[in-house]
C-alpha atoms as a PDB file:
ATOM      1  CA  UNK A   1     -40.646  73.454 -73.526  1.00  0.00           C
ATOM      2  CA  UNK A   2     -44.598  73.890 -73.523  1.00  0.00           C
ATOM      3  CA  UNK A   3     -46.813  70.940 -74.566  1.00  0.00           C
ATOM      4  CA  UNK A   4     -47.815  72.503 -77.786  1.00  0.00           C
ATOM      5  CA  UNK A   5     -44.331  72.247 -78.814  1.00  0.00           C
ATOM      6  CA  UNK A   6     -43.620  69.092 -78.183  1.00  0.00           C
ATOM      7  CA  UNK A   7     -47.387  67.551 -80.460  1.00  0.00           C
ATOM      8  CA  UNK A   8     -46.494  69.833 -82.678  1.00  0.00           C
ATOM      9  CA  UNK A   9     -43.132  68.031 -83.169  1.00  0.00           C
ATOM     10  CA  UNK A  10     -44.133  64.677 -82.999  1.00  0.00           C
ATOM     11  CA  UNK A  11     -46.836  64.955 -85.295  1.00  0.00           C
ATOM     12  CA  UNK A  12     -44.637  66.281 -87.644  1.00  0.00           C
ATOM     13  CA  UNK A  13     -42.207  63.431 -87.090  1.00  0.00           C
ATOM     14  CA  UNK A  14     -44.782  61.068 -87.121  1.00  0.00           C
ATOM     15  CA  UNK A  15     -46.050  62.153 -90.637  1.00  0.00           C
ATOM     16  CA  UNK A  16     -42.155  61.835 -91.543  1.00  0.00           C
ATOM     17  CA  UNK A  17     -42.255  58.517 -90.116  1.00  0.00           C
ATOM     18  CA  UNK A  18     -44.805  56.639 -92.166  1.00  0.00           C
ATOM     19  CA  UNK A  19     -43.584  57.813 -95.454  1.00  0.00           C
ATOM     20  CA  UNK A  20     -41.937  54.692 -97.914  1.00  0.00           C
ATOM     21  CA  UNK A  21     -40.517  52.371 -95.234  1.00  0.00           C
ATOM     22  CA  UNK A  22     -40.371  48.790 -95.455  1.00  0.00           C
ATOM     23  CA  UNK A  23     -41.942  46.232 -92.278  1.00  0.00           C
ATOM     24  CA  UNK A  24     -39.076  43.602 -93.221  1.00  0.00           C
ATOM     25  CA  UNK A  25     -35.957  45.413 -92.102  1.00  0.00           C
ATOM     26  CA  UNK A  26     -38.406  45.910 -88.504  1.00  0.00           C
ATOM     27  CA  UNK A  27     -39.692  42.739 -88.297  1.00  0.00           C
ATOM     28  CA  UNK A  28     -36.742  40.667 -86.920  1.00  0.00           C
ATOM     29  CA  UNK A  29     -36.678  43.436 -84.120  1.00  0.00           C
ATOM     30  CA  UNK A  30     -40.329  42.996 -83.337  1.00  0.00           C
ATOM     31  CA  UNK A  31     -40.959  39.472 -82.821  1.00  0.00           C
ATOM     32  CA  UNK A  32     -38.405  39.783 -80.073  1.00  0.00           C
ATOM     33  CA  UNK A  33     -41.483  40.693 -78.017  1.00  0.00           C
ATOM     34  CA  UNK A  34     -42.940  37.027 -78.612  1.00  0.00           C
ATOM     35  CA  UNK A  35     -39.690  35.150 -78.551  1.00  0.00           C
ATOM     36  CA  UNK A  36     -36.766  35.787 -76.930  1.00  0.00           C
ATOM     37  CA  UNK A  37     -33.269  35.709 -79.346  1.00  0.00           C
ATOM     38  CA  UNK A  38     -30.875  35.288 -76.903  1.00  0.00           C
ATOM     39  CA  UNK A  39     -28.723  32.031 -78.733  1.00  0.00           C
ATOM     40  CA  UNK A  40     -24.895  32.791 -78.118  1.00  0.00           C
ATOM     41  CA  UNK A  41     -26.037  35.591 -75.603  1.00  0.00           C
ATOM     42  CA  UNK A  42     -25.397  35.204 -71.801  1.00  0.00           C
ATOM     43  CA  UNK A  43     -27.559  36.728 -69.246  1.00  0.00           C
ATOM     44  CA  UNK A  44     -25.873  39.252 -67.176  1.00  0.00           C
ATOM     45  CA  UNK A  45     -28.429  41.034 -64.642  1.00  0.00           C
ATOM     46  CA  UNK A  46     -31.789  42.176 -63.635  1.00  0.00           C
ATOM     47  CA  UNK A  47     -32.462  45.750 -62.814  1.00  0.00           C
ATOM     48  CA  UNK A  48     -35.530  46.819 -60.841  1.00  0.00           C
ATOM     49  CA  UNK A  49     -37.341  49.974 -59.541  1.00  0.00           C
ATOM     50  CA  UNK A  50     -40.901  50.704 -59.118  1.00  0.00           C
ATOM     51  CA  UNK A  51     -41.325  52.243 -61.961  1.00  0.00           C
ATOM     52  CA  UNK A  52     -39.280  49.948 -64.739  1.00  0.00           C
ATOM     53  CA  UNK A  53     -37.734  46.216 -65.044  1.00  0.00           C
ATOM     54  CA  UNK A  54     -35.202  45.288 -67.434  1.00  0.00           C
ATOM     55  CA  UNK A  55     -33.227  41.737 -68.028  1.00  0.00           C
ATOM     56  CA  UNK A  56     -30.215  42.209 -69.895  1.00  0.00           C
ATOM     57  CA  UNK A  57     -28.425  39.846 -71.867  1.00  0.00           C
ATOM     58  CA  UNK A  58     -24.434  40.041 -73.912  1.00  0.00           C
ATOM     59  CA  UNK A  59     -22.923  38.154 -76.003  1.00  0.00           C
ATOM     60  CA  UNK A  60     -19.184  38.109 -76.857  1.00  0.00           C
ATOM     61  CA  UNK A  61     -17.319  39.364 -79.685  1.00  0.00           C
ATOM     62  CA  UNK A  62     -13.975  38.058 -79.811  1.00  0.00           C
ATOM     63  CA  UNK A  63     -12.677  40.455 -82.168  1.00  0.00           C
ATOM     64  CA  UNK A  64     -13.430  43.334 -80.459  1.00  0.00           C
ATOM     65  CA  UNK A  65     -13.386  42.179 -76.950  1.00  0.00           C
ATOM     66  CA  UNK A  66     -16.453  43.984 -76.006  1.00  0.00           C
ATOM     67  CA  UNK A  67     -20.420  42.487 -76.367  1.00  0.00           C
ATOM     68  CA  UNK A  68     -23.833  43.197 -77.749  1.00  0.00           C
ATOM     69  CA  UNK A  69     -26.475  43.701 -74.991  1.00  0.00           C
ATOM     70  CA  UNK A  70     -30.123  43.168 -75.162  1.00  0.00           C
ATOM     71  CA  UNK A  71     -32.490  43.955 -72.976  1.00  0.00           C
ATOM     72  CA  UNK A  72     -35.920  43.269 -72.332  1.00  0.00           C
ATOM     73  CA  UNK A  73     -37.797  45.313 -70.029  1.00  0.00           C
ATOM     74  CA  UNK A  74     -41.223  46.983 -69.480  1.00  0.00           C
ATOM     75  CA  UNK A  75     -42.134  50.571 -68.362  1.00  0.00           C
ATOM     76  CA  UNK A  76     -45.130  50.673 -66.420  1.00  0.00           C
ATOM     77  CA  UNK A  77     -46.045  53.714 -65.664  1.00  0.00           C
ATOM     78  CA  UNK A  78     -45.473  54.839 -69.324  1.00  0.00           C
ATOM     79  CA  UNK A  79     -47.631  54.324 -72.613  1.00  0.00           C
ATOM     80  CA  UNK A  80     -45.445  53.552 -75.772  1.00  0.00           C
ATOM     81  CA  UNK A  81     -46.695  56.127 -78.059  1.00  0.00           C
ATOM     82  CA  UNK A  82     -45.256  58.835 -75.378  1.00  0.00           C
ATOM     83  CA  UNK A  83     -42.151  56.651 -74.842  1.00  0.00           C
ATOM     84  CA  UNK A  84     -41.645  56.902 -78.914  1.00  0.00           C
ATOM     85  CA  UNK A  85     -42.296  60.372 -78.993  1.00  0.00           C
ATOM     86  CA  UNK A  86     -39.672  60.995 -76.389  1.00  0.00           C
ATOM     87  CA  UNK A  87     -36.759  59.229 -77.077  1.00  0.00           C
ATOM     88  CA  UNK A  88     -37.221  60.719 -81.419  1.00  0.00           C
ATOM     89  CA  UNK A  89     -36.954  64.494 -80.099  1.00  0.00           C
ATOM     90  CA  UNK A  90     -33.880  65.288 -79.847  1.00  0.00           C
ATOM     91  CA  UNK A  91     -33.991  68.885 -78.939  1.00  0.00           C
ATOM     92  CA  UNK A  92     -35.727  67.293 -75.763  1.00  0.00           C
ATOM     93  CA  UNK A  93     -33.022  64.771 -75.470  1.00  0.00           C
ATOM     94  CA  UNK A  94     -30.665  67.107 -74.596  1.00  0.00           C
ATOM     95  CA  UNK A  95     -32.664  68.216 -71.481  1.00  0.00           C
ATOM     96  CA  UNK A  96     -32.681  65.346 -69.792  1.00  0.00           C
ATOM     97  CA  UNK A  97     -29.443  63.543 -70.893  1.00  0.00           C
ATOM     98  CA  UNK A  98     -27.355  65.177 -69.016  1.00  0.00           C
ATOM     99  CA  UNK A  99     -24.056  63.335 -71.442  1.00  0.00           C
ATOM    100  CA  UNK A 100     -25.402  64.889 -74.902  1.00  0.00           C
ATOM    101  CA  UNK A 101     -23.775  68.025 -75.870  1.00  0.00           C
ATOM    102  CA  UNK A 102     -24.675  68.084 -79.163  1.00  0.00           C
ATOM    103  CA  UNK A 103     -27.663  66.365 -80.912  1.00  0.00           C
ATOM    104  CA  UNK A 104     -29.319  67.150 -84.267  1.00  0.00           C
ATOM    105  CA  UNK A 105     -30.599  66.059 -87.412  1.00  0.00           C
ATOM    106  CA  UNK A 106     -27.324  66.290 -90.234  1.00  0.00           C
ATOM    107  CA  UNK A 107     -30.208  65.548 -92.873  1.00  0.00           C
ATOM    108  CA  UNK A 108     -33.522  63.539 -93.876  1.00  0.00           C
ATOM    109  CA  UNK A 109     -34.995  61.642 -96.392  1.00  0.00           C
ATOM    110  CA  UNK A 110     -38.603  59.903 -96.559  1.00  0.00           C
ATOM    111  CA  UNK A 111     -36.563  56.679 -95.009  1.00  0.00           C
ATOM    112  CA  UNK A 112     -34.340  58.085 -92.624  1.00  0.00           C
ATOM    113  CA  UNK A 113     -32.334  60.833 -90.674  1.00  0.00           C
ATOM    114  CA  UNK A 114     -28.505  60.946 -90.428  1.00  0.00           C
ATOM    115  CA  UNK A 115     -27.941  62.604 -87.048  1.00  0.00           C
ATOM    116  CA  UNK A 116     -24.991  64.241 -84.989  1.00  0.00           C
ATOM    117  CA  UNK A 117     -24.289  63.472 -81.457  1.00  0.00           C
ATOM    118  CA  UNK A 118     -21.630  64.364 -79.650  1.00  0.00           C
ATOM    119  CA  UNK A 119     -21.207  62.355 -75.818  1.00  0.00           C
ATOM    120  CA  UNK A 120     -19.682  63.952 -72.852  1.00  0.00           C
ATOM    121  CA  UNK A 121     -17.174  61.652 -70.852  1.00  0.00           C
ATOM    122  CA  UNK A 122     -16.172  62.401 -67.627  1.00  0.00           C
ATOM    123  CA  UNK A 123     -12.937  63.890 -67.166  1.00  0.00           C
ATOM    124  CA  UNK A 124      -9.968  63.085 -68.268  1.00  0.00           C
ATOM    125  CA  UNK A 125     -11.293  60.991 -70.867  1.00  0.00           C
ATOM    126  CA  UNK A 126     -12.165  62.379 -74.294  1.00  0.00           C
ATOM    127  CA  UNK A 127     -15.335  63.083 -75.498  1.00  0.00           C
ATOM    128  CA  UNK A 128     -17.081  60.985 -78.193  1.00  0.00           C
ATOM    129  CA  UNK A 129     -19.188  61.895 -81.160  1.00  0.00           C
ATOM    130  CA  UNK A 130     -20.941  59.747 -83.855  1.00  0.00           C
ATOM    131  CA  UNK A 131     -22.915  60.267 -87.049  1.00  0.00           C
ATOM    132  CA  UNK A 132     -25.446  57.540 -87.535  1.00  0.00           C
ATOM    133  CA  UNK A 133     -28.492  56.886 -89.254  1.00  0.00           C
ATOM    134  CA  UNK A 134     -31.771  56.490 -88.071  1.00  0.00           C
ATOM    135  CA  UNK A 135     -35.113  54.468 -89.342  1.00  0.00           C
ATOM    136  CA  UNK A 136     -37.847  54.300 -87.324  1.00  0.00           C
ATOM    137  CA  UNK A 137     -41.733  52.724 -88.090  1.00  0.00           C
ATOM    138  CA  UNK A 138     -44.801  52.164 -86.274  1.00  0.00           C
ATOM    139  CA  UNK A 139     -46.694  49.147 -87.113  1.00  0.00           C
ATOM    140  CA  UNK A 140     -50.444  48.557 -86.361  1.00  0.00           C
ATOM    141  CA  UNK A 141     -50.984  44.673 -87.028  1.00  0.00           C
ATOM    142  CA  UNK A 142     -54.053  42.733 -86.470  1.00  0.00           C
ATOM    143  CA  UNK A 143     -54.558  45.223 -83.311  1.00  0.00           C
ATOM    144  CA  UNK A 144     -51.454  45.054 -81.856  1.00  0.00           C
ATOM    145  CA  UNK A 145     -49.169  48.635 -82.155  1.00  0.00           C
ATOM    146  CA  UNK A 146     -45.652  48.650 -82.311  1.00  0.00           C
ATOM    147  CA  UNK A 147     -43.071  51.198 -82.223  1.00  0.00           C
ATOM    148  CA  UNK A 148     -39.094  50.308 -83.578  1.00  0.00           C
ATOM    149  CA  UNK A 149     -36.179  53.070 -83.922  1.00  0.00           C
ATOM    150  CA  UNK A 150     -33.140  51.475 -85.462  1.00  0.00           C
ATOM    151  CA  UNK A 151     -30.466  53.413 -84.679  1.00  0.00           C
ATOM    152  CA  UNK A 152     -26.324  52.624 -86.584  1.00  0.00           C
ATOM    153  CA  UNK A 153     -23.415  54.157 -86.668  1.00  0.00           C
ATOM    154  CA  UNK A 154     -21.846  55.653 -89.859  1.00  0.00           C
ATOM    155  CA  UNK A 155     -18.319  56.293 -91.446  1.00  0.00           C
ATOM    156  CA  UNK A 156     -19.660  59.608 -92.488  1.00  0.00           C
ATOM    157  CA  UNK A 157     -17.269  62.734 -92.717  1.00  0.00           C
ATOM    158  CA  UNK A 158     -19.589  65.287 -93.782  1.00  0.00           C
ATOM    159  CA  UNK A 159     -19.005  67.179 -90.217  1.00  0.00           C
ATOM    160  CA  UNK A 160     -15.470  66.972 -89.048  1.00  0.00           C
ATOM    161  CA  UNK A 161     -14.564  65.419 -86.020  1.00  0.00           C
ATOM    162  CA  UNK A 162     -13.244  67.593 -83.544  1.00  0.00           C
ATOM    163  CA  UNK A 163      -9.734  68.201 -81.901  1.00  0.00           C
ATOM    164  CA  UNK A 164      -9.963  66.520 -78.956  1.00  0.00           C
ATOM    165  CA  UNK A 165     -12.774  64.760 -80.080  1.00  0.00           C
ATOM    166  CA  UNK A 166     -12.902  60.444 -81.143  1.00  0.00           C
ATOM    167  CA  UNK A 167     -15.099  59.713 -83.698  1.00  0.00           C
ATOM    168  CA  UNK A 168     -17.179  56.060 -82.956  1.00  0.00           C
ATOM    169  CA  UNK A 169     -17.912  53.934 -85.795  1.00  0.00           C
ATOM    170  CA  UNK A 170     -18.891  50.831 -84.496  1.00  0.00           C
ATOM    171  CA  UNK A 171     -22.717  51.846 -82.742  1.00  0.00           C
ATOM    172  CA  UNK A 172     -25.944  50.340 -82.670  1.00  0.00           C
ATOM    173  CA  UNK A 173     -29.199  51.235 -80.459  1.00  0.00           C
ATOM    174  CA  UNK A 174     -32.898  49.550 -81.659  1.00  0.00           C
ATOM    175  CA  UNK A 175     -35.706  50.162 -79.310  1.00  0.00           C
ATOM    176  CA  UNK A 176     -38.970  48.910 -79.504  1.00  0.00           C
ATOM    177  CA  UNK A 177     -42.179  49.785 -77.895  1.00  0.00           C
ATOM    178  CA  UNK A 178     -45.402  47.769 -77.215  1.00  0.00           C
ATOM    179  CA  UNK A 179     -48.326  48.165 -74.892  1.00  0.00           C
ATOM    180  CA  UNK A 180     -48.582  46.221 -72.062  1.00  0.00           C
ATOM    181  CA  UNK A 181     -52.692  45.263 -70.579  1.00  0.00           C
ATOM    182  CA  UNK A 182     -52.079  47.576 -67.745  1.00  0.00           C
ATOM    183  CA  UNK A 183     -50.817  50.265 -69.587  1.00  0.00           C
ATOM    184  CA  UNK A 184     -47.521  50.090 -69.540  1.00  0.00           C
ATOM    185  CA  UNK A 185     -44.935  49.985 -71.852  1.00  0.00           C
ATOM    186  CA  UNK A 186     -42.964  46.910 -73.483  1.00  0.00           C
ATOM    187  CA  UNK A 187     -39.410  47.745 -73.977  1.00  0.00           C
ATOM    188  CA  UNK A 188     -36.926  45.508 -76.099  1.00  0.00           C
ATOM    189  CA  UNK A 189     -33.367  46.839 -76.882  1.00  0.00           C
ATOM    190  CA  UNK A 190     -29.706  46.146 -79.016  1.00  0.00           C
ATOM    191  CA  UNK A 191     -26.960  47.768 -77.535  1.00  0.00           C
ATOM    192  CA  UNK A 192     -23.144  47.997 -78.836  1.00  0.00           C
ATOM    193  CA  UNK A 193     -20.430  50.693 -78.758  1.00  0.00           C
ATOM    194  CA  UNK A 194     -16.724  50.306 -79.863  1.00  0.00           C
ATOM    195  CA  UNK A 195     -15.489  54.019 -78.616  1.00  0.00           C
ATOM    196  CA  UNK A 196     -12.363  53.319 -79.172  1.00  0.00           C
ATOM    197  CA  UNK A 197      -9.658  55.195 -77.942  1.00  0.00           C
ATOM    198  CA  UNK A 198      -6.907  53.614 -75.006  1.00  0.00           C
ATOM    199  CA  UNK A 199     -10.181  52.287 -72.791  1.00  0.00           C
ATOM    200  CA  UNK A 200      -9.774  49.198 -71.621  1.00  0.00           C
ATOM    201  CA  UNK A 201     -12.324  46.907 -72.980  1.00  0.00           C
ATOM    202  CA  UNK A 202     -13.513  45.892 -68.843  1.00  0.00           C
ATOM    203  CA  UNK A 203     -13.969  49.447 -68.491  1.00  0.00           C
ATOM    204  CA  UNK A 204     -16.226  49.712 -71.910  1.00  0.00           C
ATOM    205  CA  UNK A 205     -18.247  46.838 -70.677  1.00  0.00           C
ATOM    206  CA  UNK A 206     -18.643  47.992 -67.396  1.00  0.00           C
ATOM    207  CA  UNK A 207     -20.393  51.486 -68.404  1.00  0.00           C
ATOM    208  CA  UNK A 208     -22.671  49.385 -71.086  1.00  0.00           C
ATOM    209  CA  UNK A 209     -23.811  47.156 -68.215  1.00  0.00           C
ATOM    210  CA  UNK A 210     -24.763  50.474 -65.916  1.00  0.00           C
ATOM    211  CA  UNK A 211     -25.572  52.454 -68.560  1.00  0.00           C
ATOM    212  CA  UNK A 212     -28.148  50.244 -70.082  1.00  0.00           C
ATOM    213  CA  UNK A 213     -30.521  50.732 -66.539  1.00  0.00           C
ATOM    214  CA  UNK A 214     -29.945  53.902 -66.195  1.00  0.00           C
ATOM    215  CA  UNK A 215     -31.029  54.919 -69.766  1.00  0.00           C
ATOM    216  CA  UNK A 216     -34.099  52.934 -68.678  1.00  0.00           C
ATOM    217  CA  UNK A 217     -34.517  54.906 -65.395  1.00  0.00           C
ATOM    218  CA  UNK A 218     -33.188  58.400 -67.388  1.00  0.00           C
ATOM    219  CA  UNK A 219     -35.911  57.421 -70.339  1.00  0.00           C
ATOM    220  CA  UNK A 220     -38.608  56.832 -67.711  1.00  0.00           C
ATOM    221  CA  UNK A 221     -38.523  60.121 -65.711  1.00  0.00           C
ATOM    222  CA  UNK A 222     -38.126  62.519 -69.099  1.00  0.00           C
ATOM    223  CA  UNK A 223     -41.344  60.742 -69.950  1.00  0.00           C
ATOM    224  CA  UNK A 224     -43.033  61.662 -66.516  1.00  0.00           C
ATOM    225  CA  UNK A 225     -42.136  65.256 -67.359  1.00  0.00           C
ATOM    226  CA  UNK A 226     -42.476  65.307 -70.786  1.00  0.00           C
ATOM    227  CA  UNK A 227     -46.285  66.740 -70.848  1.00  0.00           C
ATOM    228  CA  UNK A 228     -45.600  69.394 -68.160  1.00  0.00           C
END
């Protein structure tokens, strides 16, 4: 994918971006980058490389037996408006996440995108998909940029799920972006997944604690490449 693509796309999902969207529903998202909401969340680990940090945090649901994560990390070899424009293309996504096998944009509105995405598991386990919506806003406020992608799941049955094939309801993933002084890149994230199916829930919050770094480390690299 050539470099003229890939502007070419983002500017015309930037335009998309800033049409009719509210700061409020953002907001309580951003000001994670000030203050920390962690009440009723545990911390769980640190992960660390050269080239990213992240702290992440769960809480419990009893309900579901499975947790929320957050995580707070920073990029640093990566500005945020290229870390935005990576993680919205999707036809990009599916180059260097090696678990999407399908990924693409059901419909849009001037607030938001319903997308498709079907998950690879490893074998034997059956593969996931989801239809959620997606809302994303960059906000330029008294200097200071930010860049928030709220991503939930949907009960939507406009495309069939297929044989085979468990449909996830219960998803959420909201990142944010900021600029760090050196250049780097802010991160802030709200994880949850209820695949369902006969996984144990250990197992579910196993690959949520692993996944969460390496989705970091994944996001980090396809942003190295991603002007090549």
């Amino acid at each position: 994918m050539g470099m003229s693509f890939k502007l070419s796309y983002y500017n015309e999902y930037k335009s998309y971006l800033r049409k009719h969207m509210t700061d409020s529903e953002f907001t309580k998202y951003l000001t994670e980058f000030d203050v920390k909401n962690i009440d009723g969340y545990e911390f769980l680990t640190t992960s660390e490389t050269k080239e990213y940090k992240v702290d992440i945090y769960r809480q419990y649901n009893k309900s579901t037996g499975l947790y929320t994560y957050k995580g707070y990390g920073e990029l640093t070899n990566v500005d945020p408006e290229k870390a935005y424009a990576v993680y919205c293309d999707l036809e990009y996504r599916k180059k260097w996440d090696g678990y999407a096998n399908e990924l693409y944009v059901i419909k849009e509105t001037e607030d938001e995108q319903i997308i498709y995405w079907r998950v690879a598991y490893p074998w034997p386990l059956s593969h996931r998909d989801y239809v959620f919506q997606r809302k994303s806003k960059i906000i330029d406020e008294d200097g200071k940029k930010q860049w928030c992608i709220i991503g939930k799941g949907l009960d939507d049955k406009s495309v069939k799920c297929k044989s085979s094939v468990i449909r996830v309801i219960e998803y959420e993933q909201t990142l944010a972006f900021q600029a760090t002084p050196s250049g780097g890149t802010k991160v802030f994230m709200v994880y949850c997944d209820n695949p369902g199916g006969a996984l144990p829930a250990w197992l579910i919050n196993w690959a949520a604690k692993t996944g969460v770094p390496k989705f970091m480390d994944d996001l980090q690299k396809a942003c190295q490449k991603y002007d090549k």
